[in-house]
C-alpha atoms as a PDB file:
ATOM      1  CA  UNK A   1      98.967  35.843 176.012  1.00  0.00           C
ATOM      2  CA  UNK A   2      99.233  32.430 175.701  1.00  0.00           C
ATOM      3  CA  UNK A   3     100.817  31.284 172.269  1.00  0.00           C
ATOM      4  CA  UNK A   4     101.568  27.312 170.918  1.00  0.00           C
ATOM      5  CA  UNK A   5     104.077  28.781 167.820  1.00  0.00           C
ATOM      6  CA  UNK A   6     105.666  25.856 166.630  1.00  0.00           C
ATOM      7  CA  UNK A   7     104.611  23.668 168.943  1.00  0.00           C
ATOM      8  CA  UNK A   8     103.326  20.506 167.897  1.00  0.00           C
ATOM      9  CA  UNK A   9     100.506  18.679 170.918  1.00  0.00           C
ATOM     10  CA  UNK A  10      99.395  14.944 169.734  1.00  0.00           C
ATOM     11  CA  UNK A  11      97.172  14.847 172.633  1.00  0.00           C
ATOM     12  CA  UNK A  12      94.900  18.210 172.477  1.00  0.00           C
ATOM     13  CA  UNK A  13      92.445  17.229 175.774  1.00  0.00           C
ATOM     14  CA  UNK A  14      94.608  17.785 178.269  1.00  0.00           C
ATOM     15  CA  UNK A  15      97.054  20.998 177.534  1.00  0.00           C
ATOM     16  CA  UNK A  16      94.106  22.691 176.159  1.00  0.00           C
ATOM     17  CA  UNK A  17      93.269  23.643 179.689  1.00  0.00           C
ATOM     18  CA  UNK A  18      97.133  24.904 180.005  1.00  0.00           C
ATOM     19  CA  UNK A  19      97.472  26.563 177.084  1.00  0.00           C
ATOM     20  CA  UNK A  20      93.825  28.521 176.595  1.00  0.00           C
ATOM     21  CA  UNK A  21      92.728  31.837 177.871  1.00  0.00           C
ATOM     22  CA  UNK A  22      89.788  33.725 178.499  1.00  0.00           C
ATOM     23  CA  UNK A  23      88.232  35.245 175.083  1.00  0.00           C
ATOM     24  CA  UNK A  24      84.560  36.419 174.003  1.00  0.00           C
ATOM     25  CA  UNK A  25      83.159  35.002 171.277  1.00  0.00           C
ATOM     26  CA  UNK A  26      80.684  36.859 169.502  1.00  0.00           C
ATOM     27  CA  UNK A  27      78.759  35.277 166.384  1.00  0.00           C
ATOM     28  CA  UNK A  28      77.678  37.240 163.745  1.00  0.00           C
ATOM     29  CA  UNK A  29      74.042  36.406 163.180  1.00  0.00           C
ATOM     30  CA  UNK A  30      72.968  36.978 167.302  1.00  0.00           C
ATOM     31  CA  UNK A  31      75.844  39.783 167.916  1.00  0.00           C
ATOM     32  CA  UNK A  32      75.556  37.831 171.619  1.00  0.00           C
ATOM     33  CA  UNK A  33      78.725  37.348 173.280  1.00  0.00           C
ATOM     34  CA  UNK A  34      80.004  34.593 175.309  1.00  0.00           C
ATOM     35  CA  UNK A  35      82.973  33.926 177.291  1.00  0.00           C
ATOM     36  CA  UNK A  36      84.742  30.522 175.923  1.00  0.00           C
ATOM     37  CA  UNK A  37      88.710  29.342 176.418  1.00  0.00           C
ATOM     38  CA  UNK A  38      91.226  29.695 173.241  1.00  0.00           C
ATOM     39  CA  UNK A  39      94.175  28.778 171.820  1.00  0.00           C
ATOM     40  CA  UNK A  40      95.908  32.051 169.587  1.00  0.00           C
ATOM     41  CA  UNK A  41      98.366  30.575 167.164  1.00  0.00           C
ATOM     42  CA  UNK A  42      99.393  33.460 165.165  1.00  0.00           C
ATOM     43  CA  UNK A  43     101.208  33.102 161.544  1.00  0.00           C
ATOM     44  CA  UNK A  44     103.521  35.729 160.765  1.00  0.00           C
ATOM     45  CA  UNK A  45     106.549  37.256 163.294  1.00  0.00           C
ATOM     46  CA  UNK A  46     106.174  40.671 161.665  1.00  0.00           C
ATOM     47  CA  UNK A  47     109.199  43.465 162.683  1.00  0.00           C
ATOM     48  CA  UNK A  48     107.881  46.857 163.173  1.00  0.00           C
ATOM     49  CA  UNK A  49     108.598  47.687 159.259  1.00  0.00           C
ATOM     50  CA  UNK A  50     106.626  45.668 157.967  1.00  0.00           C
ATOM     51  CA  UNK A  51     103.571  46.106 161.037  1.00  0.00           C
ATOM     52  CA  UNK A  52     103.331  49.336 159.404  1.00  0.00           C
ATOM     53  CA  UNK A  53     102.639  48.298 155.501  1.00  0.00           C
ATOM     54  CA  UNK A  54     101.027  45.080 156.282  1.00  0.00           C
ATOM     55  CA  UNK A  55      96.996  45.146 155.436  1.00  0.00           C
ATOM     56  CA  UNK A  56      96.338  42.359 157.539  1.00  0.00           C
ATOM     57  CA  UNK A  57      97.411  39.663 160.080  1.00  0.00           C
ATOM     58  CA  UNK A  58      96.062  35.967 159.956  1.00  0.00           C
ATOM     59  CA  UNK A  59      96.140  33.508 162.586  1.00  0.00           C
ATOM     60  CA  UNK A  60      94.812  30.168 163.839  1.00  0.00           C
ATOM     61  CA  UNK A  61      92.647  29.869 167.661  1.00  0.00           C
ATOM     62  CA  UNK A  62      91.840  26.788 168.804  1.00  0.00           C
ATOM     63  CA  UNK A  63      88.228  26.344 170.938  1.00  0.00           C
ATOM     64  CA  UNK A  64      86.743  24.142 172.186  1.00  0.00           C
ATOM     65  CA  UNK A  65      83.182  22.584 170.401  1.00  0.00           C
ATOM     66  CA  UNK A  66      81.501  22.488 173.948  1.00  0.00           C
ATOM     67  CA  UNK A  67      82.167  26.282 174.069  1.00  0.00           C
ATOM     68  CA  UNK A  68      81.322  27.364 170.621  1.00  0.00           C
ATOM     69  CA  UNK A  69      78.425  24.535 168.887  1.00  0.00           C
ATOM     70  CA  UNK A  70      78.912  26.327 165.160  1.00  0.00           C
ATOM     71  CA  UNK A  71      81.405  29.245 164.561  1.00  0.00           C
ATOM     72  CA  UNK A  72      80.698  30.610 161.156  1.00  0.00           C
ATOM     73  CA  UNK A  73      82.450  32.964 158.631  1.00  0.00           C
ATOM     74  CA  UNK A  74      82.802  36.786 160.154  1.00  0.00           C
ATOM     75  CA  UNK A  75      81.757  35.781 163.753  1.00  0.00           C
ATOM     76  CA  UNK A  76      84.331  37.385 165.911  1.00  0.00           C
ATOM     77  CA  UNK A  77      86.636  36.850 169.247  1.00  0.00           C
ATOM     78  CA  UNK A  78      88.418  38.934 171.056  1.00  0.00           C
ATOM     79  CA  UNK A  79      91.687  37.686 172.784  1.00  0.00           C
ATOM     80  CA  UNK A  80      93.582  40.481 174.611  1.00  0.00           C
ATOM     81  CA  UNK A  81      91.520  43.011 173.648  1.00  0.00           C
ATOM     82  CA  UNK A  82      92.571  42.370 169.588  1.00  0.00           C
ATOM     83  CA  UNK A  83      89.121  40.975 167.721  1.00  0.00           C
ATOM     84  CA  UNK A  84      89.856  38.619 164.999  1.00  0.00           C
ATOM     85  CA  UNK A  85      87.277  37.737 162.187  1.00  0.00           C
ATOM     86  CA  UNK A  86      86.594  34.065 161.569  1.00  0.00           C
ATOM     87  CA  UNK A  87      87.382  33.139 157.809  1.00  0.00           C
ATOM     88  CA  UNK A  88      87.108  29.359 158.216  1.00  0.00           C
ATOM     89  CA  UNK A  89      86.615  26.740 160.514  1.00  0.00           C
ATOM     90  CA  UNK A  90      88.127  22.925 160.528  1.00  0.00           C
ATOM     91  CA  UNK A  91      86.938  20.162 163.116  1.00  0.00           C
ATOM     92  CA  UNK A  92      89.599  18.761 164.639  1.00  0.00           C
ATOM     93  CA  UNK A  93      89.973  15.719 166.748  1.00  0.00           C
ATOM     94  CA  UNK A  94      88.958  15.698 170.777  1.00  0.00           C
ATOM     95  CA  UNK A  95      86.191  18.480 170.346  1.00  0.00           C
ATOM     96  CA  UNK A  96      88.156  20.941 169.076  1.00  0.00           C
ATOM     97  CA  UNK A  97      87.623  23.325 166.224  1.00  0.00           C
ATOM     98  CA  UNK A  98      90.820  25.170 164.274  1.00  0.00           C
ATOM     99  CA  UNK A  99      89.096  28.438 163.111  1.00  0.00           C
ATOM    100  CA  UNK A 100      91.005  30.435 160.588  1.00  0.00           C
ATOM    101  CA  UNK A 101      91.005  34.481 161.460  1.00  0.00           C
ATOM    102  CA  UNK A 102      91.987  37.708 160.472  1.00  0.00           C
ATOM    103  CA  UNK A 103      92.171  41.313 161.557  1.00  0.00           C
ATOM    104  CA  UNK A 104      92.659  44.522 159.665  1.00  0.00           C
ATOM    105  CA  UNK A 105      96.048  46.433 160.221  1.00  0.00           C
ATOM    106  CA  UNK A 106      95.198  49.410 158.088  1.00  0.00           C
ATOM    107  CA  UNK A 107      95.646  52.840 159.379  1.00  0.00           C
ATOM    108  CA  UNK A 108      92.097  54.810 159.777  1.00  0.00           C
ATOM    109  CA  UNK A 109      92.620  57.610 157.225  1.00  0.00           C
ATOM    110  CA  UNK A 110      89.931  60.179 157.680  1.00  0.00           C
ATOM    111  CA  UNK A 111      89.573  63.018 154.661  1.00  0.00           C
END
């Protein structure tokens, strides 16, 4: 998987290429996937304790605006088979957007 943690790029055009990956992008009001190029920045470094009572992970994937015109809240992407909701998006500099996501961690309980 590639992963920027703490890495800080002042020029975004050209690492994007060597930092992205294959992901599908699937928005939430056509349910049609496409295949675009991301960035997964994730937020927490989580030990197996607390994998186990966490409800939820957040992270950060970069894409590029070429690839994805208008990402909107609870559109998905999948990166290494792990889909992440979009919660928010931010335009960022050199046609990139910075799109806040989540995914759920809880346990399926069935009754």
């Amino acid at each position: 998987m590639a992963r920027m943690d703490a890495v800080v790029i002042t020029d975004l055009t050209d690492p994007f290429a060597d930092w992205s990956q294959t992901a599908t992008y699937t928005p939430a009001s056509t349910g049609t996937p496409g295949t675009v190029q991301a960035i997964l920045t994730t937020k927490e470094a989580l030990d197996e304790a607390q994998w186990t009572a966490a409800l939820q992970a957040t992270a950060d994937v970069l894409v590029l605006e070429s690839e994805v015109a208008d990402p909107q809240r609870n559109d998905t992407i999948e990166i290494d088979s792990v889909t992440w909701t979009v919660a928010k998006k931010t335009s960022l500099a050199g046609g990139l957007f910075m799109l806040s996501v989540h995914r759920d961690l809880r346990p399926t309980y069935r009754k």
